[in-house]
C-alpha atoms as a PDB file:
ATOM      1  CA  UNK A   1     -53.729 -42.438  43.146  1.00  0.00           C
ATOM      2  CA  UNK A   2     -53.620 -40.843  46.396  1.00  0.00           C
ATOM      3  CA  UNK A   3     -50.376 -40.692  49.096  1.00  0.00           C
ATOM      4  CA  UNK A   4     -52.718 -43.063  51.297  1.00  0.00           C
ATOM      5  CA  UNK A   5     -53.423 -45.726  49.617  1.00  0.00           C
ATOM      6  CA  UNK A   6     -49.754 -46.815  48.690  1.00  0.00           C
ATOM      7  CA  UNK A   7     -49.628 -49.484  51.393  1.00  0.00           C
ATOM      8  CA  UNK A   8     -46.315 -51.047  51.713  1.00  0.00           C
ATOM      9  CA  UNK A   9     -46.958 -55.183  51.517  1.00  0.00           C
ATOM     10  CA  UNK A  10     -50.118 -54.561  49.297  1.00  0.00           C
ATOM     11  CA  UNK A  11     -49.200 -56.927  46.594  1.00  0.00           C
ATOM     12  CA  UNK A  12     -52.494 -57.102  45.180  1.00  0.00           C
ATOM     13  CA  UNK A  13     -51.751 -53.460  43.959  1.00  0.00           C
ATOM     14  CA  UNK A  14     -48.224 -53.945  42.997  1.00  0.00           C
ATOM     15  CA  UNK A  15     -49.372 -56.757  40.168  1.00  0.00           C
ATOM     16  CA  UNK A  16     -52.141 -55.745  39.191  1.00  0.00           C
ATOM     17  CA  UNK A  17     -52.196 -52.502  39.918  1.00  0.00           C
ATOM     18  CA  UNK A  18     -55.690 -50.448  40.001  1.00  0.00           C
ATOM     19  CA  UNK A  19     -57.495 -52.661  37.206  1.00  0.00           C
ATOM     20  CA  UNK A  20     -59.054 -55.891  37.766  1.00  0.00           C
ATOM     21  CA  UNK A  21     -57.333 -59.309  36.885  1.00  0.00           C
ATOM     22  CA  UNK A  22     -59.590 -60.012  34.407  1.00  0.00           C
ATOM     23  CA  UNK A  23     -57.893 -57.079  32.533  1.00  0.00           C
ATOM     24  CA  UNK A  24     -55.350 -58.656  31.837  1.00  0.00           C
ATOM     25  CA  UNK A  25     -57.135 -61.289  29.450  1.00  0.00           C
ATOM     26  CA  UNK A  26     -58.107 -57.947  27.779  1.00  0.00           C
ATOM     27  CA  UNK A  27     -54.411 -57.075  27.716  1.00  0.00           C
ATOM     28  CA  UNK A  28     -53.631 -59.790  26.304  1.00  0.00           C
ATOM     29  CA  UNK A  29     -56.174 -59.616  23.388  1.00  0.00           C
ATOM     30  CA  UNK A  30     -55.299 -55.830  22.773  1.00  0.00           C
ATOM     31  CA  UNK A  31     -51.630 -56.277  22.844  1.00  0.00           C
ATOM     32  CA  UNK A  32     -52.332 -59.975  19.966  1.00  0.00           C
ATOM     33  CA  UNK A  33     -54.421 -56.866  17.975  1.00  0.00           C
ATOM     34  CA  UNK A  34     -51.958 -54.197  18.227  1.00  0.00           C
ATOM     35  CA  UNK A  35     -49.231 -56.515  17.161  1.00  0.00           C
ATOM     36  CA  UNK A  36     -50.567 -57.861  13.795  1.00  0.00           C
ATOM     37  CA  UNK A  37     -51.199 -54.270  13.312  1.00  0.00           C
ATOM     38  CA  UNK A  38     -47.690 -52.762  13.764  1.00  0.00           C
ATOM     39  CA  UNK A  39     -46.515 -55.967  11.571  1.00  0.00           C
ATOM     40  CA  UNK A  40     -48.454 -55.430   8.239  1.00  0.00           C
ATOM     41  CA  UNK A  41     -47.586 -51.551   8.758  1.00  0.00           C
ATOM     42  CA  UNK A  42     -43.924 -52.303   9.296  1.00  0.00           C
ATOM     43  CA  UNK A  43     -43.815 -54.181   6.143  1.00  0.00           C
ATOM     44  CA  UNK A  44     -46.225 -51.848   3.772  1.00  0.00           C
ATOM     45  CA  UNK A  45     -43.183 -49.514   5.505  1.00  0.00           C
ATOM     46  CA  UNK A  46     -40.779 -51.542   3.143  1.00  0.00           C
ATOM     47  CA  UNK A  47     -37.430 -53.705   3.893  1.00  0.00           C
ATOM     48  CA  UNK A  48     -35.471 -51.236   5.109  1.00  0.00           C
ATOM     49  CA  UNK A  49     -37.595 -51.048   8.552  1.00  0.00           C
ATOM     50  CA  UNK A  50     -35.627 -54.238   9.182  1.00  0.00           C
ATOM     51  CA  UNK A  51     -32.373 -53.257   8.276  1.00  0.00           C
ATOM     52  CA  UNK A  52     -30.340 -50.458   9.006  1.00  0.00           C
ATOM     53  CA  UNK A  53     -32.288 -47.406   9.672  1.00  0.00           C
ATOM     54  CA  UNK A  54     -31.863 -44.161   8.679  1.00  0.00           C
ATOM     55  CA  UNK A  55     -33.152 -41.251  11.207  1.00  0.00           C
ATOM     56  CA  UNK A  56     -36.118 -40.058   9.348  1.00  0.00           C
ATOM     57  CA  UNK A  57     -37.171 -44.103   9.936  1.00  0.00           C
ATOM     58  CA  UNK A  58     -35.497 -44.463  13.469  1.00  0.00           C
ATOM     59  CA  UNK A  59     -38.042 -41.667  14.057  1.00  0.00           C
ATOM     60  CA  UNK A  60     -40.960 -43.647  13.256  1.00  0.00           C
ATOM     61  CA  UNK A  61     -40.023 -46.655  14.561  1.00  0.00           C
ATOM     62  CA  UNK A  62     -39.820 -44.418  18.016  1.00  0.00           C
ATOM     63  CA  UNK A  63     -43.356 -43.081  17.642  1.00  0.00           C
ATOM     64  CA  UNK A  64     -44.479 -46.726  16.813  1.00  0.00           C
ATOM     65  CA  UNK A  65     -43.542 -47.373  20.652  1.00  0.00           C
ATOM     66  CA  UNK A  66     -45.766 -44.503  21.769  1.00  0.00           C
ATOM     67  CA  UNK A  67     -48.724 -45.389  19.720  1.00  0.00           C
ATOM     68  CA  UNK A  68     -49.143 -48.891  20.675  1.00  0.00           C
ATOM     69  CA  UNK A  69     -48.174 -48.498  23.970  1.00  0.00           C
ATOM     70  CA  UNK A  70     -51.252 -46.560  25.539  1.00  0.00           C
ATOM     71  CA  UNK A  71     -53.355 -49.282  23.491  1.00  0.00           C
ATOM     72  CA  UNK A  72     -52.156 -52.110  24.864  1.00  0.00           C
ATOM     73  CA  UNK A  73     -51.780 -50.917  28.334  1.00  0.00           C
ATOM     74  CA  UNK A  74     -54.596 -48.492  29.482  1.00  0.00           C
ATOM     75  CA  UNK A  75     -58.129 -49.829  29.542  1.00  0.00           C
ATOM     76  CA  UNK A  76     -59.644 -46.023  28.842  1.00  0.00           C
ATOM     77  CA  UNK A  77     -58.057 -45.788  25.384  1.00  0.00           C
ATOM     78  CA  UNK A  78     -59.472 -48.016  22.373  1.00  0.00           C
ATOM     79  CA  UNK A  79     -57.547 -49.483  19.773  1.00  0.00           C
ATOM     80  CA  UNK A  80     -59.064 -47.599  16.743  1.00  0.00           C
ATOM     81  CA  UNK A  81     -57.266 -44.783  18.312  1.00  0.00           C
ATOM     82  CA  UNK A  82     -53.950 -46.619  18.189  1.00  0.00           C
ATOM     83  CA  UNK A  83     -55.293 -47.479  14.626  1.00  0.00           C
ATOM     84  CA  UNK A  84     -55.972 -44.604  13.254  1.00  0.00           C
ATOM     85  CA  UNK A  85     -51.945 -42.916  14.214  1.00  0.00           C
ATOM     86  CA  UNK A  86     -50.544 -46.119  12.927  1.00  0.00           C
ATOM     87  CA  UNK A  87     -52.437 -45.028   9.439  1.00  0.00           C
ATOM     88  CA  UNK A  88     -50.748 -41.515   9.877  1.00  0.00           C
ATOM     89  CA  UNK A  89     -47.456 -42.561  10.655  1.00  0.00           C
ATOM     90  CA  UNK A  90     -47.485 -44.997   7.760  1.00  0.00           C
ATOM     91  CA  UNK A  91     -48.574 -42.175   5.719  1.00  0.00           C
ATOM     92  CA  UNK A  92     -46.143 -39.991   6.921  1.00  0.00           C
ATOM     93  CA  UNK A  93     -43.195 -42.097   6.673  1.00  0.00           C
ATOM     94  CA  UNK A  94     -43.988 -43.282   2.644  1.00  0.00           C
ATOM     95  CA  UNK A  95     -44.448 -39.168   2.078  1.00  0.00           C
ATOM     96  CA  UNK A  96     -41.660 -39.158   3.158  1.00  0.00           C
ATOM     97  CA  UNK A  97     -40.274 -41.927   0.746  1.00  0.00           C
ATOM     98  CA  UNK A  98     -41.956 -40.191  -2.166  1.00  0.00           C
ATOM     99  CA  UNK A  99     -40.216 -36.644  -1.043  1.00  0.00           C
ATOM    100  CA  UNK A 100     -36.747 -38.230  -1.066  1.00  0.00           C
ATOM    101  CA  UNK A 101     -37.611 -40.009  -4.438  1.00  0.00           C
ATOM    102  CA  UNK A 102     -38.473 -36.731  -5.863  1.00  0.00           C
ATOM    103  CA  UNK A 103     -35.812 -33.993  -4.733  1.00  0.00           C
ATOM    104  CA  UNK A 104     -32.301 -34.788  -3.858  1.00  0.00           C
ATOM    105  CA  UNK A 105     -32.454 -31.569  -2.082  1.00  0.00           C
ATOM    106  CA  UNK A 106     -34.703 -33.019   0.200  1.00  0.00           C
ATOM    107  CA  UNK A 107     -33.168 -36.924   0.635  1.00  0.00           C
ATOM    108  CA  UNK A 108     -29.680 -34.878   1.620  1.00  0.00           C
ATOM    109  CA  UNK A 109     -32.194 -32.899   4.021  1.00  0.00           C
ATOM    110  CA  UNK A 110     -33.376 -35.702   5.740  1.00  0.00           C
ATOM    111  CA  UNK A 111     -30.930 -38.653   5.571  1.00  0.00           C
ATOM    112  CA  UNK A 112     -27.942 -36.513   5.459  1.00  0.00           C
ATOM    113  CA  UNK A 113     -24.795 -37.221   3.158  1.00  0.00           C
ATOM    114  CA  UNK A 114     -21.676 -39.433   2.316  1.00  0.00           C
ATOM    115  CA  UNK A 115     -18.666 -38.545   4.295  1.00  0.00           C
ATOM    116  CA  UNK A 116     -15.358 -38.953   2.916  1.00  0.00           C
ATOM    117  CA  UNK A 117     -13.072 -40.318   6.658  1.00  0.00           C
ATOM    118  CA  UNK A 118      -9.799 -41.436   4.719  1.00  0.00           C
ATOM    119  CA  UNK A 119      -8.654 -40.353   1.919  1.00  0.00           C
ATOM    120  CA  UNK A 120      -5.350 -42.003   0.534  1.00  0.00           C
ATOM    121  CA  UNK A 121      -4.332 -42.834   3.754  1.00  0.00           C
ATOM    122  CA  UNK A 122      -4.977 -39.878   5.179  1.00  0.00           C
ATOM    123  CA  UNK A 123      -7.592 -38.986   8.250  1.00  0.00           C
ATOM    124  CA  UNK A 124     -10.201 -36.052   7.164  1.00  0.00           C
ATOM    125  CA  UNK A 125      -9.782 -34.972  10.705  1.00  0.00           C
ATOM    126  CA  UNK A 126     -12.768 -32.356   9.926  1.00  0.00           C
ATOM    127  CA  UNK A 127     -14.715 -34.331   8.491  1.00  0.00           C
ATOM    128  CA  UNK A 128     -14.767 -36.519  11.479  1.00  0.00           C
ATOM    129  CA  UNK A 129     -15.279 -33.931  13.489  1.00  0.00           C
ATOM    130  CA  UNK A 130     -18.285 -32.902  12.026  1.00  0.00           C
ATOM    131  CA  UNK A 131     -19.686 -36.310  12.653  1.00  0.00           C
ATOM    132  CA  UNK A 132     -18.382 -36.927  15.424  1.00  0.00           C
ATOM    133  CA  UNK A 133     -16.344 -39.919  14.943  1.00  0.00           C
ATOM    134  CA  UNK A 134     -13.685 -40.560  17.038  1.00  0.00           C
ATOM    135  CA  UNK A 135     -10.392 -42.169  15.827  1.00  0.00           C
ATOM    136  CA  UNK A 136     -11.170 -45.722  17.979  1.00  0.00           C
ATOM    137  CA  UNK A 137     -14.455 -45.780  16.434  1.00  0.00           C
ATOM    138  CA  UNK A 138     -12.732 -45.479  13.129  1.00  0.00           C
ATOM    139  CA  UNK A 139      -9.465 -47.838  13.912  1.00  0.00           C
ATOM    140  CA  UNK A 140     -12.085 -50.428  15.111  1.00  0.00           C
ATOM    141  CA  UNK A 141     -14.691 -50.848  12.062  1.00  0.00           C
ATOM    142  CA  UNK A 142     -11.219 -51.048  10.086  1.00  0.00           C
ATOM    143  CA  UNK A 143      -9.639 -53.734  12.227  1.00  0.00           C
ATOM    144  CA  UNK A 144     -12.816 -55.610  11.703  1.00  0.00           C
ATOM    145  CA  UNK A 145     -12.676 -55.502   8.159  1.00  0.00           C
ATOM    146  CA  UNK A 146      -9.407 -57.205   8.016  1.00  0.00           C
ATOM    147  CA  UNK A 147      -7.686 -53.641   7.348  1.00  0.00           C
ATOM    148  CA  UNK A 148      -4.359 -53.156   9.891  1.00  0.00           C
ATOM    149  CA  UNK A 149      -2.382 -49.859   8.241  1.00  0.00           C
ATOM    150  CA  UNK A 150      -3.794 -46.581   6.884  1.00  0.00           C
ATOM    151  CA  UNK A 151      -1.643 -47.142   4.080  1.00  0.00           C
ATOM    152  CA  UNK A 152      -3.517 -50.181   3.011  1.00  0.00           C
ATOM    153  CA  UNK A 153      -7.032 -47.117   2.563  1.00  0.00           C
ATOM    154  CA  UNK A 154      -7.956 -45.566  -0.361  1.00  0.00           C
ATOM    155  CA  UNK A 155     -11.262 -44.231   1.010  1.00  0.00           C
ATOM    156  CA  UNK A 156     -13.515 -44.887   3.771  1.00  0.00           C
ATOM    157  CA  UNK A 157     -17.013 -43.308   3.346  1.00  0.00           C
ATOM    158  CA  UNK A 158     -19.139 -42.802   6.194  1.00  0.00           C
ATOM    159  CA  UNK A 159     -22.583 -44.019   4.314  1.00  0.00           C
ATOM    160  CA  UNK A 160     -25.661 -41.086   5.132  1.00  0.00           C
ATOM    161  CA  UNK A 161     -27.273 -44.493   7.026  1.00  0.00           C
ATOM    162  CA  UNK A 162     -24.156 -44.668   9.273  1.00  0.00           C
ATOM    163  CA  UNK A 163     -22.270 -47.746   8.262  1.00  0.00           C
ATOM    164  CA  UNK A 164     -18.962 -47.395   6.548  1.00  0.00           C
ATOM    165  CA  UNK A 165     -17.892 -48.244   3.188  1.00  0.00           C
ATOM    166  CA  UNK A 166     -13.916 -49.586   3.345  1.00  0.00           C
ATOM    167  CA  UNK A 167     -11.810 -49.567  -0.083  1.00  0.00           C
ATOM    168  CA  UNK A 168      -8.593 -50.554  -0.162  1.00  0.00           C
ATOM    169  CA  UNK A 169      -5.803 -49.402  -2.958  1.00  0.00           C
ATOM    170  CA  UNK A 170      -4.447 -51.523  -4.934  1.00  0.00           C
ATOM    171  CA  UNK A 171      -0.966 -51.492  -3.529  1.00  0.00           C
ATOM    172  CA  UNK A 172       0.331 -51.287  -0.385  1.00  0.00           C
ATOM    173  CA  UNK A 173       1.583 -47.795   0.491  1.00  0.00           C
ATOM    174  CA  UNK A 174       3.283 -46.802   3.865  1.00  0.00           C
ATOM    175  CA  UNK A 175       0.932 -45.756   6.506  1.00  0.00           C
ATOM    176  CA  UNK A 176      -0.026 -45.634   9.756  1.00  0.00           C
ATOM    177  CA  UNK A 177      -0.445 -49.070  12.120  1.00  0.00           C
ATOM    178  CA  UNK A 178      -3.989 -49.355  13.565  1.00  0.00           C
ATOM    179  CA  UNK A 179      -2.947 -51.780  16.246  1.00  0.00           C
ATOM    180  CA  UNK A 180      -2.449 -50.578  20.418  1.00  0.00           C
ATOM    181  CA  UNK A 181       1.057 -49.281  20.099  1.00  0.00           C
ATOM    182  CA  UNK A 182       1.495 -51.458  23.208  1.00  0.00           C
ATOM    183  CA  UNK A 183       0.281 -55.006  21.715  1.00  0.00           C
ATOM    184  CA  UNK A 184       3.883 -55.221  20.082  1.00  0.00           C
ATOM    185  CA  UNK A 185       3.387 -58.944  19.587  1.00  0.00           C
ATOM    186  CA  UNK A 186       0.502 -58.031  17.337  1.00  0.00           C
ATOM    187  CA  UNK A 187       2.348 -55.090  15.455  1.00  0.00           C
ATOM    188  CA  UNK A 188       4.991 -57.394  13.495  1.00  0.00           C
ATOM    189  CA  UNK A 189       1.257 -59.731  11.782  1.00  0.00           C
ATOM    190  CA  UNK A 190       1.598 -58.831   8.032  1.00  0.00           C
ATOM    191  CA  UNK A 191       3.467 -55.795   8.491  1.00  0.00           C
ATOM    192  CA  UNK A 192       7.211 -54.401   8.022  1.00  0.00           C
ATOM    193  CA  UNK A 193       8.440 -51.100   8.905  1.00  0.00           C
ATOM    194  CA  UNK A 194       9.066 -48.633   5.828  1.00  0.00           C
ATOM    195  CA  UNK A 195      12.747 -47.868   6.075  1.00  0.00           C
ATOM    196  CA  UNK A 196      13.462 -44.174   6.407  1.00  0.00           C
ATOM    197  CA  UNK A 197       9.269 -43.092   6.753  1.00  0.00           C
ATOM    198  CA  UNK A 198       7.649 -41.351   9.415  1.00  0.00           C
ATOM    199  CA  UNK A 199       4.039 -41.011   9.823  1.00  0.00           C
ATOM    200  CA  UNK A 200       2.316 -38.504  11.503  1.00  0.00           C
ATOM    201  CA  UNK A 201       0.677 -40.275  14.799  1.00  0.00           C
ATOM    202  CA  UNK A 202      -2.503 -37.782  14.420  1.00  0.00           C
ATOM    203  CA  UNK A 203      -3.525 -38.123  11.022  1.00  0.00           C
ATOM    204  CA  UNK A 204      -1.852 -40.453   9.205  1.00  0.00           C
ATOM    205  CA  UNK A 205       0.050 -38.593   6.585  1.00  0.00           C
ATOM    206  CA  UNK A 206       3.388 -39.417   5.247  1.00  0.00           C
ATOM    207  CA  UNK A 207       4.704 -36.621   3.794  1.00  0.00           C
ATOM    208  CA  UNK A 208       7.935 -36.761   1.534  1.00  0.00           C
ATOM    209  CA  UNK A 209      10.555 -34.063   3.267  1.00  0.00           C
ATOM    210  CA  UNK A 210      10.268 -35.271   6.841  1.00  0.00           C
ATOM    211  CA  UNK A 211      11.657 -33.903  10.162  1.00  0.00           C
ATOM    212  CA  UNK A 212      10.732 -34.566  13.745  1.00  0.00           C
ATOM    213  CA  UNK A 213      11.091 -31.337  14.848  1.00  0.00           C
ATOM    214  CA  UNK A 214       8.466 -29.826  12.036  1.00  0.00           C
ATOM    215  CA  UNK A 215       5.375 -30.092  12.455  1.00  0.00           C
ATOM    216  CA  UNK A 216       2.843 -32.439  10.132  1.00  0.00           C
ATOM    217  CA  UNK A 217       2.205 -30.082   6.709  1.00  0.00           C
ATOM    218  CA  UNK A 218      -1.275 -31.539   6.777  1.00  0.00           C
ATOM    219  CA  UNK A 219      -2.752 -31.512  10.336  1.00  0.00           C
ATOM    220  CA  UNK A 220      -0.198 -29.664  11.895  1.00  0.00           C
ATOM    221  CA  UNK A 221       0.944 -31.871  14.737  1.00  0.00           C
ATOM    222  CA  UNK A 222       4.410 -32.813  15.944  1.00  0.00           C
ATOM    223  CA  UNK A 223       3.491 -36.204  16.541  1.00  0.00           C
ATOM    224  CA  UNK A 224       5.965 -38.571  14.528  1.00  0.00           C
ATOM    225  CA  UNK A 225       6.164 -42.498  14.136  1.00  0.00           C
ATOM    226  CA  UNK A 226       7.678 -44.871  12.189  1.00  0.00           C
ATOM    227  CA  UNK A 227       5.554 -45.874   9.307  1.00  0.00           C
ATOM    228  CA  UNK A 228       4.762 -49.183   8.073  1.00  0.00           C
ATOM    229  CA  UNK A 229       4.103 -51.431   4.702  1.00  0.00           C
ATOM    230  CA  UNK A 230       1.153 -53.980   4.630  1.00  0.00           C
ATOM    231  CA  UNK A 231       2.982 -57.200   3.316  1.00  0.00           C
ATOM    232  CA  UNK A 232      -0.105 -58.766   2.255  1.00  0.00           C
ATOM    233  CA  UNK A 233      -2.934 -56.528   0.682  1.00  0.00           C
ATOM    234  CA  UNK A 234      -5.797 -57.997  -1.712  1.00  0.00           C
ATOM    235  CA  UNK A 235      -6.761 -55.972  -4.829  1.00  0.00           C
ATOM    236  CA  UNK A 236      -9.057 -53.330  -4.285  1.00  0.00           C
ATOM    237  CA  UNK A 237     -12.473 -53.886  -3.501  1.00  0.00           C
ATOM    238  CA  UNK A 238     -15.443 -52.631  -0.495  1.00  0.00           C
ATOM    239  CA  UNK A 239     -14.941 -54.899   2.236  1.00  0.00           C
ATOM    240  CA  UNK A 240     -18.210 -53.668   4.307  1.00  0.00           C
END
């Protein structure tokens, strides 16, 4: 389209653009096609298109946007185009399937691998690091799972698909409180202070010969609170 013919007030343009309106019964035919399409491939894709995704299928379901898109949208390209890459990304994603089936190599490749958060208590402040969780993140999805003190943690796993997996011990242990320091209403629900504990505010630990003025053996920070017991804790078992 040319500078010159953009004409402010010309509405005729601005709805329908440079087609004709009966395009847009065409549109709508196209768009009907190019929907049953991307259903049956989404399910020969397999259940976990509809669940959470892992990248290599967040991948395709971002290319399925740019294949039917042009179809449904541009009257110069025809659908068996749009058919024919939906065929090759369907292909591509169950080789894909088939790869990870056969080599683990390939499925740790590709989907990437479990990663250990908390262990005993304890942040793996590398470890989150590397995947770039942040401690809110982290305090958050364990709030939400009815979890309120690190020392309540036996492991949290950071699944390859992104979710986490919560396990709780099977007795409480002092640890650090996951509610805002400043919602001190909140901080006395189902929790009493361990007499004579500190925790380290940074990573959780609660190491046996304690000082304020040393520094955390673990994570190195001279960060200190006072650590506290879970009074109610369920035996262990995932809770997400």
């Amino acid at each position: 389209m040319k500078k010159e013919d953009i004409v402010p007030g010309d509405f005729y343009r601005i709805l329908f653009g440079e087609t004709p309106v009966i395009f847009l019964v065409e549109v709508l035919l196209r768009t009907l096609i190019i929907y049953v399409a991307l259903l049956v491939v989404v399910r020969i894709m397999g259940k976990r298109m509809g669940g959470q995704l892992t990248i290599a299928e967040l991948a395709v379901m971002i290319t399925l946007g740019a294949i039917v898109s042009p179809g449904m949208q541009m009257p110069q390209t025809g659908l068996l185009l749009c058919m024919l890459i939906l065929i090759c990304a369907l292909i591509f994603q169950r080789g894909t399937n088939w790869l990870e089936f056969r080599s683990q190599r390939f499925e740790d490749i590709s989907q990437g691998t479990i990663t250990t958060l908390v262990k005993d208590g304890v942040l793996q402040l590398k470890e989150m690091q590397q995947t770039k969780i942040s401690r809110q993140q982290l305090f958050a999805a364990l709030r939400s799972s009815g979890v309120y003190n690190l020392g309540e943690v036996e492991r949290v796993y950071l699944e390859a698909c992104g979710r986490f997996s919560i396990y709780r011990k099977n007795t409480a242990g002092a640890g650090l409180l996951l509610f805002p320091p400043d919602d001190t209403e909140i901080n006395l629900f189902q929790q009493k202070v361990a007499d004579g504990q500190l925790v380290c505010a940074n990573c959780g630990a609660t190491p046996d010969h304690q000082n304020k003025d040393e520094r955390c053996p673990v994570c190195g920070a001279d960060q200190w609170g006072e650590a506290s017991i879970s009074t109610i804790l369920e035996n262990k078992q995932p809770v997400s």
